[in-house]
N, C-alpha and C. Protein backbone atom coordinates (compact mmCIF):
# COMPACT_ATOMS: atom_id res chain seq x y z
N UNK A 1 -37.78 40.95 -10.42
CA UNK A 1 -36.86 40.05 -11.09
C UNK A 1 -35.43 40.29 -10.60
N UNK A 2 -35.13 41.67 -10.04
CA UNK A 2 -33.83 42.10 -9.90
C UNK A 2 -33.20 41.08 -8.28
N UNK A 3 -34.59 41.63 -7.94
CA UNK A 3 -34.54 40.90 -6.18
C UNK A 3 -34.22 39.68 -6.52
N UNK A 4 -35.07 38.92 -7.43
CA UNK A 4 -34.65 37.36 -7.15
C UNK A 4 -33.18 37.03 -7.69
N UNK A 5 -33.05 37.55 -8.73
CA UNK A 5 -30.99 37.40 -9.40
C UNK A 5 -30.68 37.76 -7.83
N UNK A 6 -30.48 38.36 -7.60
CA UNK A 6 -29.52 38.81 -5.77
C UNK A 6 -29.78 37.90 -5.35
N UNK A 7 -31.02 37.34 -4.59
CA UNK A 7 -31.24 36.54 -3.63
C UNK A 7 -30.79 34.93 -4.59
N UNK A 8 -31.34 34.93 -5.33
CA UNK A 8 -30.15 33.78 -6.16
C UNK A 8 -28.62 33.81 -6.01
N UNK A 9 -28.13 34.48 -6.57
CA UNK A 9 -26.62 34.67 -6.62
C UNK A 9 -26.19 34.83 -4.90
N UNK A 10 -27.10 35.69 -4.19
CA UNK A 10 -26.33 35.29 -2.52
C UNK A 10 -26.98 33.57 -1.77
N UNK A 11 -27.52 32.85 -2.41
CA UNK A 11 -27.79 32.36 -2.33
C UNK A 11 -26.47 30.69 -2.84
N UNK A 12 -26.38 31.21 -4.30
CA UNK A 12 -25.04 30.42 -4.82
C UNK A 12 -23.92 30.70 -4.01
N UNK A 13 -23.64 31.84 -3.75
CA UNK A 13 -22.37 32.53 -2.88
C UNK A 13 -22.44 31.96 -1.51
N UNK A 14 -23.31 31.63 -0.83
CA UNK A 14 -23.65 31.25 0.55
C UNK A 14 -22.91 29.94 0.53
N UNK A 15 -23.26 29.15 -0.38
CA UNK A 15 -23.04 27.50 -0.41
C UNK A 15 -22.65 27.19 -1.03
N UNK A 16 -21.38 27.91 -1.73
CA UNK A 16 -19.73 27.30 -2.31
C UNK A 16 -18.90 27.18 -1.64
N UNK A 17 -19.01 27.14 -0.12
CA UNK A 17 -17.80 26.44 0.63
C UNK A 17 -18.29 25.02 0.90
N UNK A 18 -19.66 24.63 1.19
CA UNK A 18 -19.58 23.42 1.25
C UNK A 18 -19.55 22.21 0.00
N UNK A 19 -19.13 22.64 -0.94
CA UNK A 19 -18.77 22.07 -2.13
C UNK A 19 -17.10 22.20 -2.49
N UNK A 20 -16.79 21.75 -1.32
CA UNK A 20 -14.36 21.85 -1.76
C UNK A 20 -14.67 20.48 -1.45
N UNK A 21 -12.61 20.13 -2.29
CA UNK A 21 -12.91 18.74 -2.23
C UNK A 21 -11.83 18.38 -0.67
N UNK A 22 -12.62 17.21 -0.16
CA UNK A 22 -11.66 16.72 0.77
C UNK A 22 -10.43 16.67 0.93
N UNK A 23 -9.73 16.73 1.97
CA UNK A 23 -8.33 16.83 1.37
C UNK A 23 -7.72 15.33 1.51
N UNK A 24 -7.00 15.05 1.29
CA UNK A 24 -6.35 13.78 1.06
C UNK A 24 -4.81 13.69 1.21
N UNK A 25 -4.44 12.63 2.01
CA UNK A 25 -5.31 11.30 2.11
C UNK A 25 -6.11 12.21 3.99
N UNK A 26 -7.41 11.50 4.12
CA UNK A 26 -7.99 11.41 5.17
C UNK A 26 -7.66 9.91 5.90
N UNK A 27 -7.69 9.22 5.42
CA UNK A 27 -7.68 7.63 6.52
C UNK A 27 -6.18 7.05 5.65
N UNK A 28 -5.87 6.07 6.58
CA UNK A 28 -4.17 5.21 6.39
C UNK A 28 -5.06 4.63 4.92
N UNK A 29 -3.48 4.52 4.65
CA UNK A 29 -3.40 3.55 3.30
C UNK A 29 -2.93 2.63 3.15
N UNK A 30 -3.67 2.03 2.16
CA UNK A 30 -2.84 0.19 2.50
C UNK A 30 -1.93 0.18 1.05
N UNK A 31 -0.95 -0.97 1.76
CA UNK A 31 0.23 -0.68 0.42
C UNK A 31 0.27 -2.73 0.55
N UNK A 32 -0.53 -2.78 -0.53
CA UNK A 32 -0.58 -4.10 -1.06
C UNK A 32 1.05 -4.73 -1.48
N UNK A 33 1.62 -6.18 -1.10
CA UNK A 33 2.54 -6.65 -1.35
C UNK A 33 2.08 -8.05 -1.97
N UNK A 34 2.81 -8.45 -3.30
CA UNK A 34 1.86 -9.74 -3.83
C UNK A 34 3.04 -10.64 -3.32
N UNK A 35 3.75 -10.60 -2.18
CA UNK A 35 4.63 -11.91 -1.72
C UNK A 35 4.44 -11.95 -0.74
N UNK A 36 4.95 -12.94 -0.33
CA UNK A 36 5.16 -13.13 1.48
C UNK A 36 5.49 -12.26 2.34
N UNK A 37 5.23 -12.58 3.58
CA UNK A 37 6.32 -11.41 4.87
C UNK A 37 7.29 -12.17 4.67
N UNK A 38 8.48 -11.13 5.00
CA UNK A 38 9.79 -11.75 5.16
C UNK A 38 10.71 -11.72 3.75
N UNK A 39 10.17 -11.76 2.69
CA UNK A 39 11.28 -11.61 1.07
C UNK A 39 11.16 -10.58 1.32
N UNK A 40 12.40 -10.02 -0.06
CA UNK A 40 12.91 -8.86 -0.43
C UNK A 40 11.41 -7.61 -0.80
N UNK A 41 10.61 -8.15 -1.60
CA UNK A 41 9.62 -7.09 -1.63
C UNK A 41 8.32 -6.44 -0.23
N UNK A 42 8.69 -7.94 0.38
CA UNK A 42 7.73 -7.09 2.03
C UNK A 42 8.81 -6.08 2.65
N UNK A 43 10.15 -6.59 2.86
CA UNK A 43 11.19 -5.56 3.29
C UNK A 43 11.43 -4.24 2.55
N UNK A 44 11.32 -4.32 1.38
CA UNK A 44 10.91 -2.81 0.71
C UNK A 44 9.97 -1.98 0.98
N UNK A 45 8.58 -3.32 1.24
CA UNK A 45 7.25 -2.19 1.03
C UNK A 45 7.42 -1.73 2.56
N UNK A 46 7.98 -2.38 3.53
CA UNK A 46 7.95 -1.81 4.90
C UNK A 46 9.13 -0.64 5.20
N UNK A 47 9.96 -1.15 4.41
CA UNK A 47 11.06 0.42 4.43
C UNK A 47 10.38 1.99 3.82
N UNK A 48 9.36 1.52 2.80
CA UNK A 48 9.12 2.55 2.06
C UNK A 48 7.65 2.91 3.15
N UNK A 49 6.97 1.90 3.27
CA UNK A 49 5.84 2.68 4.15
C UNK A 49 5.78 3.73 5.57
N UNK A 50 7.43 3.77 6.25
CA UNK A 50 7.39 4.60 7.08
C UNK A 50 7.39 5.90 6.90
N UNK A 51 8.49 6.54 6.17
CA UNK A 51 8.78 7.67 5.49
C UNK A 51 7.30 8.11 4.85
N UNK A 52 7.20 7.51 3.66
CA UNK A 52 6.26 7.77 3.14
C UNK A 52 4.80 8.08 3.89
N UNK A 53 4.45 7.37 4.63
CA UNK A 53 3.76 8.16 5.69
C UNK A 53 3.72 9.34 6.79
N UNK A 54 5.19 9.16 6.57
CA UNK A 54 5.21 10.63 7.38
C UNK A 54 5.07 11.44 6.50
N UNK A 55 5.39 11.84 5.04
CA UNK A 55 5.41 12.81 3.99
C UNK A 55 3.96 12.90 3.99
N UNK A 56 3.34 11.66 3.92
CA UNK A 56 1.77 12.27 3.70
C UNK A 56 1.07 12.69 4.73
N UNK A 57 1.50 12.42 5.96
CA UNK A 57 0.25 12.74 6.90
C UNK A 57 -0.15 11.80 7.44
N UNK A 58 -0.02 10.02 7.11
CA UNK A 58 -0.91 9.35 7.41
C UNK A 58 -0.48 7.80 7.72
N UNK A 59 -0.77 6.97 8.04
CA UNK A 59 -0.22 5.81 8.11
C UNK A 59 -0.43 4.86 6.88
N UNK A 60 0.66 4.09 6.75
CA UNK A 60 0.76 3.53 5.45
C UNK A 60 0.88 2.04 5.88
N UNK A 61 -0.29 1.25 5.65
CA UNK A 61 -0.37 -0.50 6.32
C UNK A 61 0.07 -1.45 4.77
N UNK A 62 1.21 -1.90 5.59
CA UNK A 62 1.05 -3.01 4.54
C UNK A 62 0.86 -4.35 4.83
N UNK A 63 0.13 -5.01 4.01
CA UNK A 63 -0.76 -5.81 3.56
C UNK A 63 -0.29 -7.28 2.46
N UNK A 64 0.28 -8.27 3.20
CA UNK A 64 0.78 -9.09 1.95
C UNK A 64 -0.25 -9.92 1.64
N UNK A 65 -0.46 -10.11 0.44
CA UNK A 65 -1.28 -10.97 -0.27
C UNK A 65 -0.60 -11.85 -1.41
N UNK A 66 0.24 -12.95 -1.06
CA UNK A 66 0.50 -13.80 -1.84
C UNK A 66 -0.01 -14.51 -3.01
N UNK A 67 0.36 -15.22 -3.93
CA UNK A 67 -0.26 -16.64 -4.39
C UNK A 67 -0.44 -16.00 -5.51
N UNK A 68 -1.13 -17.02 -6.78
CA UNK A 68 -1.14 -17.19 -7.53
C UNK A 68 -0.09 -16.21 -8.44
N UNK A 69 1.13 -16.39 -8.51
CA UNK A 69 2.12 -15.43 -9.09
C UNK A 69 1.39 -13.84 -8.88
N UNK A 70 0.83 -13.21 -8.13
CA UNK A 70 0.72 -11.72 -8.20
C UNK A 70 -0.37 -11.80 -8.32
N UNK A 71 -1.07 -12.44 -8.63
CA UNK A 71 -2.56 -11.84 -9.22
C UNK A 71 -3.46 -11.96 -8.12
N UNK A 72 -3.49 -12.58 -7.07
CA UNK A 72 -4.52 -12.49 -5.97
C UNK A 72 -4.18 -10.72 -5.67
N UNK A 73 -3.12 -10.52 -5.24
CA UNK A 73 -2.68 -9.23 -4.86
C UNK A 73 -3.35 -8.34 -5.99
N UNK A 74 -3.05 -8.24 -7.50
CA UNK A 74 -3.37 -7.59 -8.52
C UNK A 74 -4.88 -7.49 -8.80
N UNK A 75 -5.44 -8.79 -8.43
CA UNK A 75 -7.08 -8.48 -8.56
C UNK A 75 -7.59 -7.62 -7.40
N UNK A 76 -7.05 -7.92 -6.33
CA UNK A 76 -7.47 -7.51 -4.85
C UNK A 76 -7.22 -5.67 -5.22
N UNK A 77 -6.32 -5.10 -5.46
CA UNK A 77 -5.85 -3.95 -6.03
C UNK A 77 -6.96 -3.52 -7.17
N UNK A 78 -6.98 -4.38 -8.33
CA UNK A 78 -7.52 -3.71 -9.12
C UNK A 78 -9.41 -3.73 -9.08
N UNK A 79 -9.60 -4.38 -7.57
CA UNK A 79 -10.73 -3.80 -7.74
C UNK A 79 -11.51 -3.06 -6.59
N UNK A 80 -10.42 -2.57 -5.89
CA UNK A 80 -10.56 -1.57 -4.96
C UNK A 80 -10.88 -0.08 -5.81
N UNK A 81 -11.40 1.03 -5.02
CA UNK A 81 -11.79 2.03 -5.44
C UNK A 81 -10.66 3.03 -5.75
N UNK A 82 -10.89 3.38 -6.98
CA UNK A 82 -9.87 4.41 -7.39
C UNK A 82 -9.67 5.30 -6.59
N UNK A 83 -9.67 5.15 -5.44
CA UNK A 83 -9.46 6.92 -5.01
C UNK A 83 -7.64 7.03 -4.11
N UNK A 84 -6.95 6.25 -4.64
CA UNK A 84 -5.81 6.62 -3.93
C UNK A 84 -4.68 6.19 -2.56
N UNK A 85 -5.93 4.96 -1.83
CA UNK A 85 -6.00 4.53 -0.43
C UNK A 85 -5.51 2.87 -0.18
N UNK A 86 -5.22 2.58 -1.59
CA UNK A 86 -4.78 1.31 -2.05
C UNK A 86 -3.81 1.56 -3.13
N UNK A 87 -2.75 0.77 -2.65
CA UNK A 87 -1.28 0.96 -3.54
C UNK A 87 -1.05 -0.59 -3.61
N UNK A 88 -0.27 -0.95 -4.88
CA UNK A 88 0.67 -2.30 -4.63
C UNK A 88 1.87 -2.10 -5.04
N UNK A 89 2.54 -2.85 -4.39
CA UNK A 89 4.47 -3.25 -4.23
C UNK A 89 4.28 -4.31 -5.07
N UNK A 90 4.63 -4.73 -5.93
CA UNK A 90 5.28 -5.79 -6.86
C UNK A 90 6.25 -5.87 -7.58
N UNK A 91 6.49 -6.98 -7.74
CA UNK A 91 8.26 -7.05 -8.93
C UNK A 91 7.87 -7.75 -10.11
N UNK A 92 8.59 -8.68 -10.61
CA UNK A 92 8.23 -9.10 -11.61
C UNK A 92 7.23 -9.36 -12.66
N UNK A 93 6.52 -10.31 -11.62
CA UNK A 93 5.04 -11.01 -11.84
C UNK A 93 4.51 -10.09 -12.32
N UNK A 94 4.05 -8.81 -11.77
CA UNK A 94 3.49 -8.08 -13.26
C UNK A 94 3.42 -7.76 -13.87
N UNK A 95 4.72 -7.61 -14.83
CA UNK A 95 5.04 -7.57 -16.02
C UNK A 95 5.08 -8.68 -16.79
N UNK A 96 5.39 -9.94 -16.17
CA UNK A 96 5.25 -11.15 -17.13
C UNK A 96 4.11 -11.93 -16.93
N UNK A 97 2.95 -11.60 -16.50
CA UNK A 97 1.73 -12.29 -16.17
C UNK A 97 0.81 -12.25 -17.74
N UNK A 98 0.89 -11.19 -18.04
CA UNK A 98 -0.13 -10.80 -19.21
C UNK A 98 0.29 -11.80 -20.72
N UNK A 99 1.32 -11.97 -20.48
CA UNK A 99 2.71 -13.15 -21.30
C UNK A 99 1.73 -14.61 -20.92
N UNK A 100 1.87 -14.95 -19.39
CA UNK A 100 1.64 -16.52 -18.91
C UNK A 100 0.44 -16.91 -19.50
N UNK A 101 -0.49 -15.52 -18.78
CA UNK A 101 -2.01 -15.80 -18.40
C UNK A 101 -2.65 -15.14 -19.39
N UNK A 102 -3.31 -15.93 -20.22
CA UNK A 102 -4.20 -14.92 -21.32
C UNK A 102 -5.21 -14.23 -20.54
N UNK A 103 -5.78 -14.91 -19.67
CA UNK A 103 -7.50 -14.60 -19.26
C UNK A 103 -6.80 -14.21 -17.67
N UNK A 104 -6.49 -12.84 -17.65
CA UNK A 104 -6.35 -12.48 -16.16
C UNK A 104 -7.67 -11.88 -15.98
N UNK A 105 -7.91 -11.54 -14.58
CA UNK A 105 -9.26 -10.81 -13.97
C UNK A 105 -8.96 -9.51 -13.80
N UNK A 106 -8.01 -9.16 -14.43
CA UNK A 106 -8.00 -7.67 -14.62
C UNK A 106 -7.07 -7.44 -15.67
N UNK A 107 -7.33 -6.18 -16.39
CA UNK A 107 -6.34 -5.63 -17.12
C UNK A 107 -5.13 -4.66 -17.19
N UNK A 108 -3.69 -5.24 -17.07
CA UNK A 108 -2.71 -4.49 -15.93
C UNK A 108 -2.90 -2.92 -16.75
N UNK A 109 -2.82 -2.64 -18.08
CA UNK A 109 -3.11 -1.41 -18.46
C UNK A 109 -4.04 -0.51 -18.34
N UNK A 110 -4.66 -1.36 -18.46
CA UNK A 110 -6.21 0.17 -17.75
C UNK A 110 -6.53 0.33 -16.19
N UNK A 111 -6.32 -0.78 -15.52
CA UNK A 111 -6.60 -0.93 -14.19
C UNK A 111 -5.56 -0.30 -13.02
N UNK A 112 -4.40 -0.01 -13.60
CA UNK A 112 -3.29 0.60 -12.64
C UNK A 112 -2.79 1.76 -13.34
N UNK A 113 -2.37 2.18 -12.36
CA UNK A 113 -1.35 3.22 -12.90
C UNK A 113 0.06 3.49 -12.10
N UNK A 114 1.09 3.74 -12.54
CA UNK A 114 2.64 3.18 -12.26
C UNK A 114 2.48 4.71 -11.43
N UNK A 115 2.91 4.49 -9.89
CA UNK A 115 3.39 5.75 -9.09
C UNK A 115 4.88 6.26 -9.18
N UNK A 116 5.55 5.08 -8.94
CA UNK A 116 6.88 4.99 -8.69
C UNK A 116 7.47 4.03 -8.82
N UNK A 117 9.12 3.30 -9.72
CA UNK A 117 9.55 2.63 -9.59
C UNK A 117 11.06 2.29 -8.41
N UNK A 118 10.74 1.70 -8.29
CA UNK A 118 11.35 1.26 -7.22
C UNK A 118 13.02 0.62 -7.55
């Protein structure tokens, strides 16, 4: 019984390094813009995506997705995978959408979370 606890436990001990977590970010990140190229918020998200990629390590793509006041951008965002690799740049529109639009396709409170204001 003694043998097998050892050979168990060197056994657990053997193969707790391949259980760490990835480090992050591994691949570029996209930094969602819900306006056009060319306004004031693509010129932000492109001022902010250089730097900011160099701080992380990684390249930072941005991505405009116009139309429907924010929410193509906001759905497109909110139903990408939580893990960090998808950001959005927005102004207004999403704070006064939940006001316009009763029935949005996502819910700005549970579905995002605020990194930084701008």
């Amino acid at each position: 019984m003694k043998s097998f606890v050892k050979t168990l436990l060197v056994a657990l001990l053997a193969t707790t390094g391949l259980a760490h977590a990835q480090e992050w970010p591994s691949r570029p990140i996209s930094l969602i813009v819900s306006y056009p190229p060319g306004g004031t918020a693509d010129l932000m998200a492109r001022t902010v995506a250089t730097p900011l990629g160099k701080l992380l390590g990684t390249s930072v793509v941005v991505e405009n997705k116009p139309g429907a006041s924010g929410q193509i951008a906001a759905s497109y965002v909110a139903k990408a995978n939580a893990d960090g690799y998808t950001l959005m740049l927005d102004a207004s529109s999403y704070s006064v959408n939940p006001s316009l639009f009763p029935k949005l396709p996502y819910d700005p409170n549970k579905d995002f979370k605020t990194l930084a204001v701008l």
